[in-house]
Protein backbone atom coordinates (compact mmCIF):
# COMPACT_ATOMS: atom_id res chain seq x y z
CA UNK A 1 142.83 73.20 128.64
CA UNK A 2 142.99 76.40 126.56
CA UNK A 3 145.62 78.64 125.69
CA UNK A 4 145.42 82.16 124.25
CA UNK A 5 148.35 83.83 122.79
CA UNK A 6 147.92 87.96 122.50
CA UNK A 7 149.97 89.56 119.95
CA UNK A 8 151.30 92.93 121.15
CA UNK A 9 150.07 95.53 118.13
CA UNK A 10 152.85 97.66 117.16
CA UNK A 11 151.82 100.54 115.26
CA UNK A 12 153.43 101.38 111.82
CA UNK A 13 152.29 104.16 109.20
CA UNK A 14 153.32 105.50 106.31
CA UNK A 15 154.82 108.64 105.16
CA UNK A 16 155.36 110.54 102.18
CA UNK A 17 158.82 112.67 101.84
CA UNK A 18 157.67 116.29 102.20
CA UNK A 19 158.91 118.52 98.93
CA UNK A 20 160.61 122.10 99.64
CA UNK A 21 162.07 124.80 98.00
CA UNK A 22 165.53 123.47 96.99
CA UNK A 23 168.24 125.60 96.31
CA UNK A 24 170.96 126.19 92.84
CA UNK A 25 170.07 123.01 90.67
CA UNK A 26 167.45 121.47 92.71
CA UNK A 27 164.62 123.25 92.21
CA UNK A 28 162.59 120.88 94.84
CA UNK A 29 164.26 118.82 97.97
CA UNK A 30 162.39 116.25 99.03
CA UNK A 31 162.63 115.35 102.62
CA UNK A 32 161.57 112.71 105.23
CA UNK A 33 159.51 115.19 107.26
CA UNK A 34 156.56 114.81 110.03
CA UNK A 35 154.52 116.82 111.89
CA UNK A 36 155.32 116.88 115.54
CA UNK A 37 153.48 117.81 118.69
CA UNK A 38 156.05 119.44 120.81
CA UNK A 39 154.96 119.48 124.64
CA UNK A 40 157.02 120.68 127.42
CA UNK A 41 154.45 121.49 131.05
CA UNK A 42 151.28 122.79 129.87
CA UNK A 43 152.81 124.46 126.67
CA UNK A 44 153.02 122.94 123.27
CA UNK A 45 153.44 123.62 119.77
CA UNK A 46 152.97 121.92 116.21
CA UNK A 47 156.23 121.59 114.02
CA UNK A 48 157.51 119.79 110.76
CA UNK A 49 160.55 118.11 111.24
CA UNK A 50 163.02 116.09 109.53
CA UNK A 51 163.72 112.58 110.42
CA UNK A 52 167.35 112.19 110.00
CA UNK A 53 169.63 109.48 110.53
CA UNK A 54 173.02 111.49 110.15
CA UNK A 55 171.80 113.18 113.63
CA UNK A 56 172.98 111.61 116.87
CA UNK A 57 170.34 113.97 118.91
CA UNK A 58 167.22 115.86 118.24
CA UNK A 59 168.09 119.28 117.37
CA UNK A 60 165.87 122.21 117.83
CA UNK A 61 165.62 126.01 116.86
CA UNK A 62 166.22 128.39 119.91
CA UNK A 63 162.38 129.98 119.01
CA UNK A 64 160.55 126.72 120.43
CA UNK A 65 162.71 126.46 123.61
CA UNK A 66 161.59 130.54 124.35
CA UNK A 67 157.94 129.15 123.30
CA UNK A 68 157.53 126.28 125.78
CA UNK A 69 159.12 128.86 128.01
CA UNK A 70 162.16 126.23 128.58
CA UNK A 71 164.78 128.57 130.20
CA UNK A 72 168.01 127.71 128.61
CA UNK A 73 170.10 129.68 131.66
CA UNK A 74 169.14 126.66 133.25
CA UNK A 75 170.08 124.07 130.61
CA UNK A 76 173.48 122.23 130.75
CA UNK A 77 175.57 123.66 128.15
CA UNK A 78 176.69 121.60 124.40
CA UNK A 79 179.33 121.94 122.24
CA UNK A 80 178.33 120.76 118.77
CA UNK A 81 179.69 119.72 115.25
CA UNK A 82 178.67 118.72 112.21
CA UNK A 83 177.00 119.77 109.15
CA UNK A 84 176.29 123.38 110.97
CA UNK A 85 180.48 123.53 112.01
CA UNK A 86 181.13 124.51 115.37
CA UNK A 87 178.38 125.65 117.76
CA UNK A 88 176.84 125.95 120.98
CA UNK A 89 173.46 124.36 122.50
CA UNK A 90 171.61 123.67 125.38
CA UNK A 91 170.32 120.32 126.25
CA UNK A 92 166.93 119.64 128.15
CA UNK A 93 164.32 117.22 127.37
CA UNK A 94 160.55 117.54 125.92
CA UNK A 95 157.88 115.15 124.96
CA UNK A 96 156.75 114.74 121.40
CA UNK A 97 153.85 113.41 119.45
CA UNK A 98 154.27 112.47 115.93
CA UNK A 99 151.47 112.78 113.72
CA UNK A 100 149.32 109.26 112.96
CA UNK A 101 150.74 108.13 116.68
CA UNK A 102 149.19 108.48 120.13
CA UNK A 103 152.49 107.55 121.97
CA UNK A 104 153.74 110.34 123.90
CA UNK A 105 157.65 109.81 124.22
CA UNK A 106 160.37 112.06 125.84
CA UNK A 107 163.74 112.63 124.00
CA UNK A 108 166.55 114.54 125.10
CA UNK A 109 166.70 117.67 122.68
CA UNK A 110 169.56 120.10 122.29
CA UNK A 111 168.61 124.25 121.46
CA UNK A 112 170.64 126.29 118.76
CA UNK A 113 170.35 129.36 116.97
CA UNK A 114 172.94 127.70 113.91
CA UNK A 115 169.96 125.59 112.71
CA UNK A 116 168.18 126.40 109.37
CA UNK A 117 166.40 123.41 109.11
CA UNK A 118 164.07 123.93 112.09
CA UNK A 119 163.82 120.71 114.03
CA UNK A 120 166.01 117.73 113.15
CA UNK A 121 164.85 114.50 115.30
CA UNK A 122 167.79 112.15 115.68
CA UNK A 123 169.15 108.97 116.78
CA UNK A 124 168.89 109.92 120.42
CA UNK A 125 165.82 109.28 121.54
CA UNK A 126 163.71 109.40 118.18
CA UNK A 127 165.23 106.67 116.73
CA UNK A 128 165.17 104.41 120.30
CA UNK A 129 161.61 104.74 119.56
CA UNK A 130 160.67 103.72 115.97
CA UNK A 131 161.92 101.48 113.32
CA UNK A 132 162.66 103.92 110.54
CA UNK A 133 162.35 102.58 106.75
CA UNK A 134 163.15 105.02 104.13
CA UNK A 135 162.83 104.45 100.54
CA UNK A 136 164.16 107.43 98.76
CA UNK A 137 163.50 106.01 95.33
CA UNK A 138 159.64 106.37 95.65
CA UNK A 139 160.22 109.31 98.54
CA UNK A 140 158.36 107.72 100.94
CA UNK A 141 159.22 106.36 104.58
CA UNK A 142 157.89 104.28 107.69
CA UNK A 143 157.57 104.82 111.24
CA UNK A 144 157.09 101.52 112.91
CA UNK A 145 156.73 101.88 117.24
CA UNK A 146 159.33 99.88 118.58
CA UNK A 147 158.01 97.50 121.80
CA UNK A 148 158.98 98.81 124.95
């Protein structure tokens, strides 16, 4: 009698952090950024964002929700607090690819006009997803898929 064992492949790649303009003393920030495919219907749109762990949601600029034509009227209304203070948003949900991966996943996302940073993708969702490694030191990361 034979057995066969299959192994489930989980998917990990590497990253390197992604170096901006910085501001006062820092001349360059280095961040743990990706490039996401943003989908939402039959619209979508390809954005950097910042994989951060301090987030308990995905956060998103106002713009993207008007581009995938999400209407926020309709959205259940956020209070939020943090880094950004006091502010409102709008919660809905949209699918994302991240670049390297063919997974498409949905998060829940909340829309506000108080972010600078353009997307943040947080615990919520983003991190239910992927085992995150960073490693500052040599400014790199890993996204690893998680089995579902």
């Amino acid at each position: 009698m034979f057995f066969t064992h299959s192994k489930l492949l989980k998917t990990m790649e590497q990253f390197t952090y992604l170096g901006t303009l910085g501001m006062g003393n820092s001349p360059v920030v280095y961040r743990s950024s990706v490039q996401i495919d943003i989908r939402k219907g039959d619209k979508h749109i390809l954005q950097m964002a910042i994989v951060d762990s301090g987030s308990d949601i995905t956060l998103m600029d106002f713009e993207i929700a008007q581009f995938l034509e999400i209407d926020l009227a309709t959205c259940d209304r956020v209070n939020l607090g943090g880094i950004i203070g006091k502010s409102v948003g709008y919660s809905s949900e949209v699918s994302i690819v991240v670049e390297k991966f063919k997974k498409e996943i949905s998060i829940p996302v909340v829309f506000t006009e108080e972010l600078n940073t353009g997307i943040l993708l947080g615990q919520t969702g983003f991190f239910d997803n992927y085992k995150i490694t960073f490693d500052r030191r040599n400014r790199a990361f890993s996204l690893e898929e998680n089995a579902k």
